[in-house]
Protein backbone atom coordinates (compact mmCIF):
# COMPACT_ATOMS: atom_id res chain seq x y z
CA UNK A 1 81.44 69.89 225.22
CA UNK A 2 83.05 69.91 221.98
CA UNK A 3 85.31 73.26 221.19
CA UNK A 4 86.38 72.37 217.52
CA UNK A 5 84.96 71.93 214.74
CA UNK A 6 86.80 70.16 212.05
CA UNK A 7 85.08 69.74 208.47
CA UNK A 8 88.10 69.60 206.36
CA UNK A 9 88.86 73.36 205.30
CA UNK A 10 86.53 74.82 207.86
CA UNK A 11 87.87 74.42 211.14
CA UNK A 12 87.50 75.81 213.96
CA UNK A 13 88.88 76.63 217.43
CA UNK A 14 86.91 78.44 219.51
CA UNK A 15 89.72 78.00 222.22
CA UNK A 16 91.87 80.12 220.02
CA UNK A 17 90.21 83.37 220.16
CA UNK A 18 91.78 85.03 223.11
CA UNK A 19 92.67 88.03 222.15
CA UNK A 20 91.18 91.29 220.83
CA UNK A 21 93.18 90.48 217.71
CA UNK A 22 91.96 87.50 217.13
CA UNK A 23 88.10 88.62 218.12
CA UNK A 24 88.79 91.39 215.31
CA UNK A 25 90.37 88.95 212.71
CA UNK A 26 87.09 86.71 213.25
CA UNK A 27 84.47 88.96 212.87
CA UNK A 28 86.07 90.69 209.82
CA UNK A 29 87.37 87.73 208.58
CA UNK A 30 83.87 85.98 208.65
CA UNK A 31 82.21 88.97 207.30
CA UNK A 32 80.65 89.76 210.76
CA UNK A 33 79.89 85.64 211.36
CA UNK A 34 78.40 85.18 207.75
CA UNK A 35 81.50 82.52 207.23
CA UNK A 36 80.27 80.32 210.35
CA UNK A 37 76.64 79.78 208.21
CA UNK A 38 76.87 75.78 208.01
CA UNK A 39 75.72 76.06 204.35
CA UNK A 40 77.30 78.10 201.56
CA UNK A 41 79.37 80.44 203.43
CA UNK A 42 80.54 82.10 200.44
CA UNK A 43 77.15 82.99 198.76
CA UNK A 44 76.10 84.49 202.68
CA UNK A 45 79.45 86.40 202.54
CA UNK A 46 78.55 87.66 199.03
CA UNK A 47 74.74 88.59 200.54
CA UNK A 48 76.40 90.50 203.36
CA UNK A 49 78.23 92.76 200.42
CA UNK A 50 75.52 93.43 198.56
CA UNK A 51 74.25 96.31 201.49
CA UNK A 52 77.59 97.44 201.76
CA UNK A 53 78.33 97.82 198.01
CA UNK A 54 74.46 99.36 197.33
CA UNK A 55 74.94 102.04 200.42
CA UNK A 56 78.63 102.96 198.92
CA UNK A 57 77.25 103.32 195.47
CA UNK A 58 76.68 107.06 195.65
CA UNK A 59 79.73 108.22 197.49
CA UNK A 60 82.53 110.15 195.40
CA UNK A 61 84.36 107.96 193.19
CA UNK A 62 87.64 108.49 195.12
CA UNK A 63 86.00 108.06 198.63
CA UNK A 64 84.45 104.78 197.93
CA UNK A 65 87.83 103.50 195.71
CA UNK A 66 89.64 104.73 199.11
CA UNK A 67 87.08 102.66 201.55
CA UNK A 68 87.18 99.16 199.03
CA UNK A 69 91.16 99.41 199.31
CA UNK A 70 90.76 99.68 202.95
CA UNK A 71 88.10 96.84 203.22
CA UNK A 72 90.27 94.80 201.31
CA UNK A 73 93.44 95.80 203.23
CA UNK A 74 91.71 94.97 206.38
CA UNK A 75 90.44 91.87 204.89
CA UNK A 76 93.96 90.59 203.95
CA UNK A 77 94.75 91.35 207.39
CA UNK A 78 91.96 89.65 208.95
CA UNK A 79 92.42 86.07 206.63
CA UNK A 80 95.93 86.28 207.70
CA UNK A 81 95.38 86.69 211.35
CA UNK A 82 92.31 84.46 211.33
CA UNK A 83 94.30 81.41 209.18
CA UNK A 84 96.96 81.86 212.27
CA UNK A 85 95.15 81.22 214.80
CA UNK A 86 92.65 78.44 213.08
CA UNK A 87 96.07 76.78 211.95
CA UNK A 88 94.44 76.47 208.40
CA UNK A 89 95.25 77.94 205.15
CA UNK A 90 92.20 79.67 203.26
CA UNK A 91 89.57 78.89 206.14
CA UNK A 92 86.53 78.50 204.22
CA UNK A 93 85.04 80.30 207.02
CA UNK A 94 86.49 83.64 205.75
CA UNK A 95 84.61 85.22 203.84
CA UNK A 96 85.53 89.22 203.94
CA UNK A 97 87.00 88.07 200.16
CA UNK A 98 83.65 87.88 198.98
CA UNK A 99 82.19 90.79 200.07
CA UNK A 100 84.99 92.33 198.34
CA UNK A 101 84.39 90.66 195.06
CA UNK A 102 80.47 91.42 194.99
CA UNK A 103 81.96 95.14 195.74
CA UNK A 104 83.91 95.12 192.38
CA UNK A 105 81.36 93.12 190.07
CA UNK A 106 78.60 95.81 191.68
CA UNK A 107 80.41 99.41 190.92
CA UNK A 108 78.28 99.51 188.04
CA UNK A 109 74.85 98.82 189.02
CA UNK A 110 73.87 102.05 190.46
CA UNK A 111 70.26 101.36 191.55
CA UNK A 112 69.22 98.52 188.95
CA UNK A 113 68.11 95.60 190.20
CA UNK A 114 68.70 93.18 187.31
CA UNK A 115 72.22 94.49 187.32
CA UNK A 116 72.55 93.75 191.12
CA UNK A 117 71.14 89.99 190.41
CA UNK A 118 73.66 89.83 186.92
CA UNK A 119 76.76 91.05 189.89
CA UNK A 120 75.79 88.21 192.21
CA UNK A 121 75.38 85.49 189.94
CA UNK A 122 78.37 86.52 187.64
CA UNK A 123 80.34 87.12 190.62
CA UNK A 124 79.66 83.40 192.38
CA UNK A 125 80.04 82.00 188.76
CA UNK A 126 83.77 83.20 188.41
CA UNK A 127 84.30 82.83 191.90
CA UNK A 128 83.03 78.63 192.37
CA UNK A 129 84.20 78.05 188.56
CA UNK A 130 87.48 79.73 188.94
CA UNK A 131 88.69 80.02 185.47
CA UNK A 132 91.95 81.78 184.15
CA UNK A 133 93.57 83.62 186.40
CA UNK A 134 90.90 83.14 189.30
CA UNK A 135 92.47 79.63 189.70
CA UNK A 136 96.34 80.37 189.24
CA UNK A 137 96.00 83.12 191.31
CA UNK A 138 94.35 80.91 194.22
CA UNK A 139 96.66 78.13 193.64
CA UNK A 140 99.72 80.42 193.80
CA UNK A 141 98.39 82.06 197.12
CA UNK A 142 98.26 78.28 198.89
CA UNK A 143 102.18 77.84 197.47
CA UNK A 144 103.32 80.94 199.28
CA UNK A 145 105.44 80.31 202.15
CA UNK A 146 104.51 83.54 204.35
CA UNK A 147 101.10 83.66 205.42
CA UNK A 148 100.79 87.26 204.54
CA UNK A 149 100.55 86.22 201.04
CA UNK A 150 97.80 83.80 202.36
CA UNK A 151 95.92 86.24 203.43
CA UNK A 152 96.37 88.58 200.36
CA UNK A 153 95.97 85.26 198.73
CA UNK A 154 92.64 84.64 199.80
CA UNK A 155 91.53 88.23 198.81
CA UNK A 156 93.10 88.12 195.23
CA UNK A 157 91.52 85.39 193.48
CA UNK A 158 87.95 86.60 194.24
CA UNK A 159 89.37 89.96 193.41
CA UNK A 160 89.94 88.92 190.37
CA UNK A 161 86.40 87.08 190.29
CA UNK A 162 84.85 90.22 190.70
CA UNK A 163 86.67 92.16 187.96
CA UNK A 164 85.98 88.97 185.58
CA UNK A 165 81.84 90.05 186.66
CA UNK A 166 82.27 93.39 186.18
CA UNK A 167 83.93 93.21 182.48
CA UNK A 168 80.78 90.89 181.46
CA UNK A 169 78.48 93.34 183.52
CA UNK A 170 80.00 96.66 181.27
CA UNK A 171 79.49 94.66 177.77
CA UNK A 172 76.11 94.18 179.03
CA UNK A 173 75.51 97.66 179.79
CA UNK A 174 77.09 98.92 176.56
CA UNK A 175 75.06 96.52 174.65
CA UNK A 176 71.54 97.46 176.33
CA UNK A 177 71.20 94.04 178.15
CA UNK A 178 71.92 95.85 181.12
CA UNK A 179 71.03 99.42 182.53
């Protein structure tokens, strides 16, 4: 029986996860096992925000700021712990970062569903295309000596993503496109 899986940035060991940390790290990390989907792990971690972002749309504006720096607090956390124990840096298996950037690129939406499908499909544009500072930003994380900054790392360039999705999303809505 094979316990690894090794398919360049997506490895895993199964053998790793011993601990309650590590079981934590995992299924936050993965965005509850979204990550582990063989195909396009980042567009099923981006599916797996959309709930989360639609149910926290109507909370008070300083509530649901206060539970997305949480989420992505715990998600830095989680990408670190989880990149420790795989041995790997930015596991493509974690994929916490973007439910976080489908979050941001979604604080707008509200109930519209056009606007929902404009904050996916902006937010995996700028997040596979990576263009300024998505892809400094990632490429500085992977530099970084301490793997805390991995893990924050990880979280920042789709971050960033997000906020690039949610700039296009508000000229949208202040033009009309978009309600």
């Amino acid at each position: 029986m094979r316990h690894s899986i090794y398919s360049g940035r997506r490895k895993i060991n199964w053998r790793s996860i011993k601990s309650a940390r590590s079981c934590i790290a995992l299924g936050v990390s993965t965005a509850l096992g979204a990550g582990l989907f063989p195909v396009a792990p980042g567009t099923m971690g981006t599916l797996v925000g959309i709930p989360v972002a639609f149910f926290s749309q109507e909370w008070p504006w300083l509530f649901r700021f206060s539970f997305w720096i949480a989420l992505f607090l715990l998600g830095s956390w989680s990408a670190k712990v989880f990149d420790e124990t795989m041995q790997t840096q930015d596991n493509q298996n974690i994929v916490i970062d973007e439910v976080i950037g489908l979050g941001v690129s979604a604080w707008t939406a509200g109930s519209h569903f056009k606007t929902w499908v404009a904050a996916f499909c902006l937010f995996r544009f700028f997040d596979v295309l990576k263009p300024p500072p998505v892809r400094q930003i990632d490429q500085w994380s992977k530099k970084q000596e301490s793997l805390y900054w991995g893990g924050m790392g990880v979280m920042a360039d789709d971050l960033i993503a997000g906020f690039q999705a949610l700039g296009l999303i508000l000229c949208f809505q202040w033009l009309g496109i978009l309600a």
